[in-house]
C-alpha atoms as a PDB file:
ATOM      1  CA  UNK A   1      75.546 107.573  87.285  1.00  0.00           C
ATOM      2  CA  UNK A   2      78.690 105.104  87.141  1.00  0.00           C
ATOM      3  CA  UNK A   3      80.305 104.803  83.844  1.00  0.00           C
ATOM      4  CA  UNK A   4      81.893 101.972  82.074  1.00  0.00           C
ATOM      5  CA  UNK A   5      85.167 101.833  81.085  1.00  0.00           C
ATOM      6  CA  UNK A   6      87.724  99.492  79.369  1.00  0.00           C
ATOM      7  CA  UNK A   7      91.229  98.661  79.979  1.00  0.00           C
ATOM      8  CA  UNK A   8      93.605  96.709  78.798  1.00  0.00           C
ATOM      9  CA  UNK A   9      96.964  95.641  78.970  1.00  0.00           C
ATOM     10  CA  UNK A  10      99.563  96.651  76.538  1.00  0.00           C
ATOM     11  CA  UNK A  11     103.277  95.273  75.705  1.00  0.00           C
ATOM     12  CA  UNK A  12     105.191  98.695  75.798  1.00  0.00           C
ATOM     13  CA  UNK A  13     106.792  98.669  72.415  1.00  0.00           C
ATOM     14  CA  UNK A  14     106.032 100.867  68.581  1.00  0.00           C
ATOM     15  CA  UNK A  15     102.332  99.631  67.269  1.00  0.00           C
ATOM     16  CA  UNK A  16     100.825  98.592  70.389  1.00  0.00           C
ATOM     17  CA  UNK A  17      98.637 101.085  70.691  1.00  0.00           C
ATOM     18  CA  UNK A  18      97.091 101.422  67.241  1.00  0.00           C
ATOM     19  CA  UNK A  19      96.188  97.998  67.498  1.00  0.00           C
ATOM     20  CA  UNK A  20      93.027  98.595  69.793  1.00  0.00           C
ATOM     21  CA  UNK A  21      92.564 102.232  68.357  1.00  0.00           C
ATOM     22  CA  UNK A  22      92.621 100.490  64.806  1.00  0.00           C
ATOM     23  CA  UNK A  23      89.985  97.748  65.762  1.00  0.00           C
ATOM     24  CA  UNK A  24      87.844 100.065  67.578  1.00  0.00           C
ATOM     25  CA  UNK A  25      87.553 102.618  64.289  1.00  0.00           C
ATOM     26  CA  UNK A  26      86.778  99.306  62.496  1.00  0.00           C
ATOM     27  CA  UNK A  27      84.218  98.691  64.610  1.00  0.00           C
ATOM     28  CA  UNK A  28      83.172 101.948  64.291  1.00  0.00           C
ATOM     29  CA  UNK A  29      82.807 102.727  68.118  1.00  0.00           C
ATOM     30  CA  UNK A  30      84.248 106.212  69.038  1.00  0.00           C
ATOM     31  CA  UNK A  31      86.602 107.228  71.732  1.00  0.00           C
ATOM     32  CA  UNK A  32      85.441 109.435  73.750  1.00  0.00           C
ATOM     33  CA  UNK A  33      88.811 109.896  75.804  1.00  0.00           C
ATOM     34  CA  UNK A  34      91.497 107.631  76.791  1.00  0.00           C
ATOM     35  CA  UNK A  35      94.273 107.271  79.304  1.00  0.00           C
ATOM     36  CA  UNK A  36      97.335 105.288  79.106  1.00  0.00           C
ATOM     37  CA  UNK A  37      99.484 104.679  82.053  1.00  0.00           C
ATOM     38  CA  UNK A  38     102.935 102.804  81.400  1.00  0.00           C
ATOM     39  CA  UNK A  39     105.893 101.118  82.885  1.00  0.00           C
ATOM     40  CA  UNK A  40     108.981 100.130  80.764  1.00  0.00           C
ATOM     41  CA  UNK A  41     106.971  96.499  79.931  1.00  0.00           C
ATOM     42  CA  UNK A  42     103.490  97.315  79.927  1.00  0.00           C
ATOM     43  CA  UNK A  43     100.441  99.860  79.569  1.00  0.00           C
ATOM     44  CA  UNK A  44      97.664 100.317  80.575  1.00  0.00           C
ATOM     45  CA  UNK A  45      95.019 101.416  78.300  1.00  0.00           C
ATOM     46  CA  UNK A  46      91.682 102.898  79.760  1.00  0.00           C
ATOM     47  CA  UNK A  47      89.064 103.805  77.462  1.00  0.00           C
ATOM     48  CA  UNK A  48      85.531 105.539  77.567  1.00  0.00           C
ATOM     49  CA  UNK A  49      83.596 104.373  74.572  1.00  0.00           C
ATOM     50  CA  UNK A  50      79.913 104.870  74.076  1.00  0.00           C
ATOM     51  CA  UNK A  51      78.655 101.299  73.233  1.00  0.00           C
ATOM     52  CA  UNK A  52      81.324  99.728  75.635  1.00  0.00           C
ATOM     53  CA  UNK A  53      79.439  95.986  75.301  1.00  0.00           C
ATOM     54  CA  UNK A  54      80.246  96.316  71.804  1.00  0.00           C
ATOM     55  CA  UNK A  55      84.056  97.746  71.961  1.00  0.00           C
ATOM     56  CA  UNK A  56      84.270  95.273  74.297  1.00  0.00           C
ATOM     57  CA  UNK A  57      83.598  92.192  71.878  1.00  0.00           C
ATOM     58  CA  UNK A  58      85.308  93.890  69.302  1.00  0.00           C
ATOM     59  CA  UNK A  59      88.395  93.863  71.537  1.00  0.00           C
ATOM     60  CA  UNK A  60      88.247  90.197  72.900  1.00  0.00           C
ATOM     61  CA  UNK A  61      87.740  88.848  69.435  1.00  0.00           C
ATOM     62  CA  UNK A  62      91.100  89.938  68.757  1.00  0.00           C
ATOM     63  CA  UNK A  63      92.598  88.687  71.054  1.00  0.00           C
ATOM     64  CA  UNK A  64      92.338  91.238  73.673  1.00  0.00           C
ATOM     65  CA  UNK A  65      91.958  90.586  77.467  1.00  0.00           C
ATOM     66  CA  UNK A  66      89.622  93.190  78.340  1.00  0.00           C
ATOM     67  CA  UNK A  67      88.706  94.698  82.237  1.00  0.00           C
ATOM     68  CA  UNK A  68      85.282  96.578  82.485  1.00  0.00           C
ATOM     69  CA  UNK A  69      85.391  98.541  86.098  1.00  0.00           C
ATOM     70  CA  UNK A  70      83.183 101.952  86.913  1.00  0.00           C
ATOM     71  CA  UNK A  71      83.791 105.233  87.298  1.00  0.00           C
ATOM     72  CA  UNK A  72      82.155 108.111  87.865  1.00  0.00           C
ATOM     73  CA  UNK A  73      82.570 111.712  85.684  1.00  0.00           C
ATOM     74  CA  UNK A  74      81.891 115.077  87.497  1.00  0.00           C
ATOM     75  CA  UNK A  75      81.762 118.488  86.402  1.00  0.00           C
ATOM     76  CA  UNK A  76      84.847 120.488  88.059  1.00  0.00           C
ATOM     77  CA  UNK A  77      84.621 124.479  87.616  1.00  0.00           C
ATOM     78  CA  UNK A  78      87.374 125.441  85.412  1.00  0.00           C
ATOM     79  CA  UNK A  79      89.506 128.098  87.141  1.00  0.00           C
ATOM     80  CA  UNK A  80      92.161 127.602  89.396  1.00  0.00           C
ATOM     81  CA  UNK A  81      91.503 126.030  92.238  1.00  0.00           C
ATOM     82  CA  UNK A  82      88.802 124.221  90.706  1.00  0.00           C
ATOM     83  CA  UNK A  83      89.969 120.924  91.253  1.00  0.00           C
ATOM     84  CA  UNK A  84      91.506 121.450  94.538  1.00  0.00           C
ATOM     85  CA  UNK A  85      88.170 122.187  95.655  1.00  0.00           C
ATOM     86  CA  UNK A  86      86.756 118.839  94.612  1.00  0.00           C
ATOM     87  CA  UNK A  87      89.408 116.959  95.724  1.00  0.00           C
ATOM     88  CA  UNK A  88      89.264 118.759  99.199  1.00  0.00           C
ATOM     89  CA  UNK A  89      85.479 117.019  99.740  1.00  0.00           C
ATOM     90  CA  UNK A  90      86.395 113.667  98.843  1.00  0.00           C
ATOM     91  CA  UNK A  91      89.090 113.911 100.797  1.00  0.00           C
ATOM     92  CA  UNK A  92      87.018 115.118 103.915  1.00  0.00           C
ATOM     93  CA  UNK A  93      84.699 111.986 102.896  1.00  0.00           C
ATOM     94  CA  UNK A  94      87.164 109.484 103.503  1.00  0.00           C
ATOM     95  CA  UNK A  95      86.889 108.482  99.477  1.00  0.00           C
ATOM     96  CA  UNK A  96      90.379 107.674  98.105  1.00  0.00           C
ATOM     97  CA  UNK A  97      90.882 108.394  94.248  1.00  0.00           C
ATOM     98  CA  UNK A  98      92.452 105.305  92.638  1.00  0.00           C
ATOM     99  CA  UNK A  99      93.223 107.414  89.357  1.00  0.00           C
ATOM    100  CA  UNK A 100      91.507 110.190  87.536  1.00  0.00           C
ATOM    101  CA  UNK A 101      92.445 111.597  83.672  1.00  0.00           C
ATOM    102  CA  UNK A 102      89.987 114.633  81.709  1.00  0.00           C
ATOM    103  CA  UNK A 103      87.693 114.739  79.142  1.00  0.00           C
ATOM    104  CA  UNK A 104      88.829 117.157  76.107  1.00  0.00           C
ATOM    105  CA  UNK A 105      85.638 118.701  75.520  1.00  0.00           C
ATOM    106  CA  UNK A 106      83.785 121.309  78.304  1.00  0.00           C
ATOM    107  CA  UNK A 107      80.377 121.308  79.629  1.00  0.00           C
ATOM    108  CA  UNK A 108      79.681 125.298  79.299  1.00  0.00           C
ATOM    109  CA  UNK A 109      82.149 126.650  82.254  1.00  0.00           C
ATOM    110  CA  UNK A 110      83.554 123.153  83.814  1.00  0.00           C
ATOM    111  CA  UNK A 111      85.750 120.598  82.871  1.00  0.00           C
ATOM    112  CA  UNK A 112      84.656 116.985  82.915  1.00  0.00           C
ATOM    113  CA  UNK A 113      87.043 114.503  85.024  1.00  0.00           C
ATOM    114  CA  UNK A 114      86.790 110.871  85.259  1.00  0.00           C
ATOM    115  CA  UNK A 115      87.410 109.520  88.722  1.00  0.00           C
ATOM    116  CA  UNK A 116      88.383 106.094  89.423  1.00  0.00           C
ATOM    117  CA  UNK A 117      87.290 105.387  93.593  1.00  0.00           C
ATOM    118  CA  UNK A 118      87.855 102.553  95.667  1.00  0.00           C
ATOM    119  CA  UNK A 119      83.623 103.413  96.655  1.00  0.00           C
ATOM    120  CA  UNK A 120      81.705 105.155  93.767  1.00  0.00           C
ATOM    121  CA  UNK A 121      78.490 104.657  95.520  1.00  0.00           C
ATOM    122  CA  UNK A 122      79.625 106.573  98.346  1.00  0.00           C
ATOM    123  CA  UNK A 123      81.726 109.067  96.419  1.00  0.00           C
ATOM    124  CA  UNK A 124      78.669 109.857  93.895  1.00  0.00           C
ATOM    125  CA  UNK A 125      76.526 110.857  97.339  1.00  0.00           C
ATOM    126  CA  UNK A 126      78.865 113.016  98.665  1.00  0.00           C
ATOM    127  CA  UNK A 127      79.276 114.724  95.682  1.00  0.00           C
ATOM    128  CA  UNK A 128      75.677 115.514  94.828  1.00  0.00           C
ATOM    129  CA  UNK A 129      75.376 115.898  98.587  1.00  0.00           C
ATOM    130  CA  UNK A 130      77.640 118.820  97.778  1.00  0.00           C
ATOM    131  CA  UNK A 131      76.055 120.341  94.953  1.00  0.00           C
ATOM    132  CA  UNK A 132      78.397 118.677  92.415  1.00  0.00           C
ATOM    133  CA  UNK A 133      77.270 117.131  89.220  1.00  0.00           C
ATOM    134  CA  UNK A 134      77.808 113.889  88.880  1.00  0.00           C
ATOM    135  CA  UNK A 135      77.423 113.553  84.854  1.00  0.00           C
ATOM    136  CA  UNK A 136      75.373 109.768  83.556  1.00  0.00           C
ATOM    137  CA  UNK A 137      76.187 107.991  80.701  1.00  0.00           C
ATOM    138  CA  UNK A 138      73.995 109.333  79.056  1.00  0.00           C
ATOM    139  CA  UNK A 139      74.255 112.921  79.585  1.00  0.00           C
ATOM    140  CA  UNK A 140      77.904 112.472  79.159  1.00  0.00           C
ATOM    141  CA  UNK A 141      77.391 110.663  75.159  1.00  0.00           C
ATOM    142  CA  UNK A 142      74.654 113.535  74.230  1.00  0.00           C
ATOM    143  CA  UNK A 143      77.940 116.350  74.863  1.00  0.00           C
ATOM    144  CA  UNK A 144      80.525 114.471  73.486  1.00  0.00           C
ATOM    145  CA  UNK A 145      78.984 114.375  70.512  1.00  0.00           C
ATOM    146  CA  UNK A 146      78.654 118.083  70.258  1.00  0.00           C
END
């Protein structure tokens, strides 16, 4: 139930980013969502692609040093409070969150977050442990394409 994603680093200055986002569309591999965390230097650029392997290539061929880590995507009910309730039982499971960023689409009534943990094997148990679905790969690719 782990997902791959890429990241990369980024000088922080105009054209950096359409770089990847330019050789990705070339290689015709579709984001599915994105994140990009900065500092006055740098970025970081996390993507969710569906054919990762291939982004990945893509990437590195031009140049690109490219990380692959896992994450893990859950459904979170959208209302307020939604979230808070998630992060209250990973919290009570001693998981930490290393970073989390949204999906734009919906899965019926929930929102789909991306969750970065320092222990995705244990935080995917406690989650389905608690009646909270943990979205795969593949389930994930089938909605985004909706």
């Amino acid at each position: 139930m782990k997902i791959h994603q890429l990241s990369l680093f980024l000088e922080n200055k105009p054209g950096r980013l359409s770089e990847p986002c330019r050789l990705l569309a070339d290689a015709g591999a579709n984001i599915l969502t994105l994140s990009l965390a900065d500092t006055q230097q740098f970025g970081i650029l996390r993507l969710i692609v569906r054919d990762w392997q291939a982004a990945k290539a893509a990437l590195e061929a031009a140049g690109f040093v490219v990380n692959v880590t896992e994450v893990v995507a859950t459904e979170v009910a959208d209302r307020p409070g939604g979230l808070a309730d998630v992060l209250d039982i990973i919290e009570q499971g001693g998981i930490n969150i290393e970073y989390m960023y949204a999906f734009t689409f919906r899965m019926g009534d929930k929102a789909v977050l991306v969750f970065r943990f320092n222990d995705p094997d244990a935080a995917i148990a406690l989650l389905q442990k608690k009646q909270i679905n943990v979205i795969s790969s593949v389930e994930l690719y089938e909605r985004a394409q909706r």
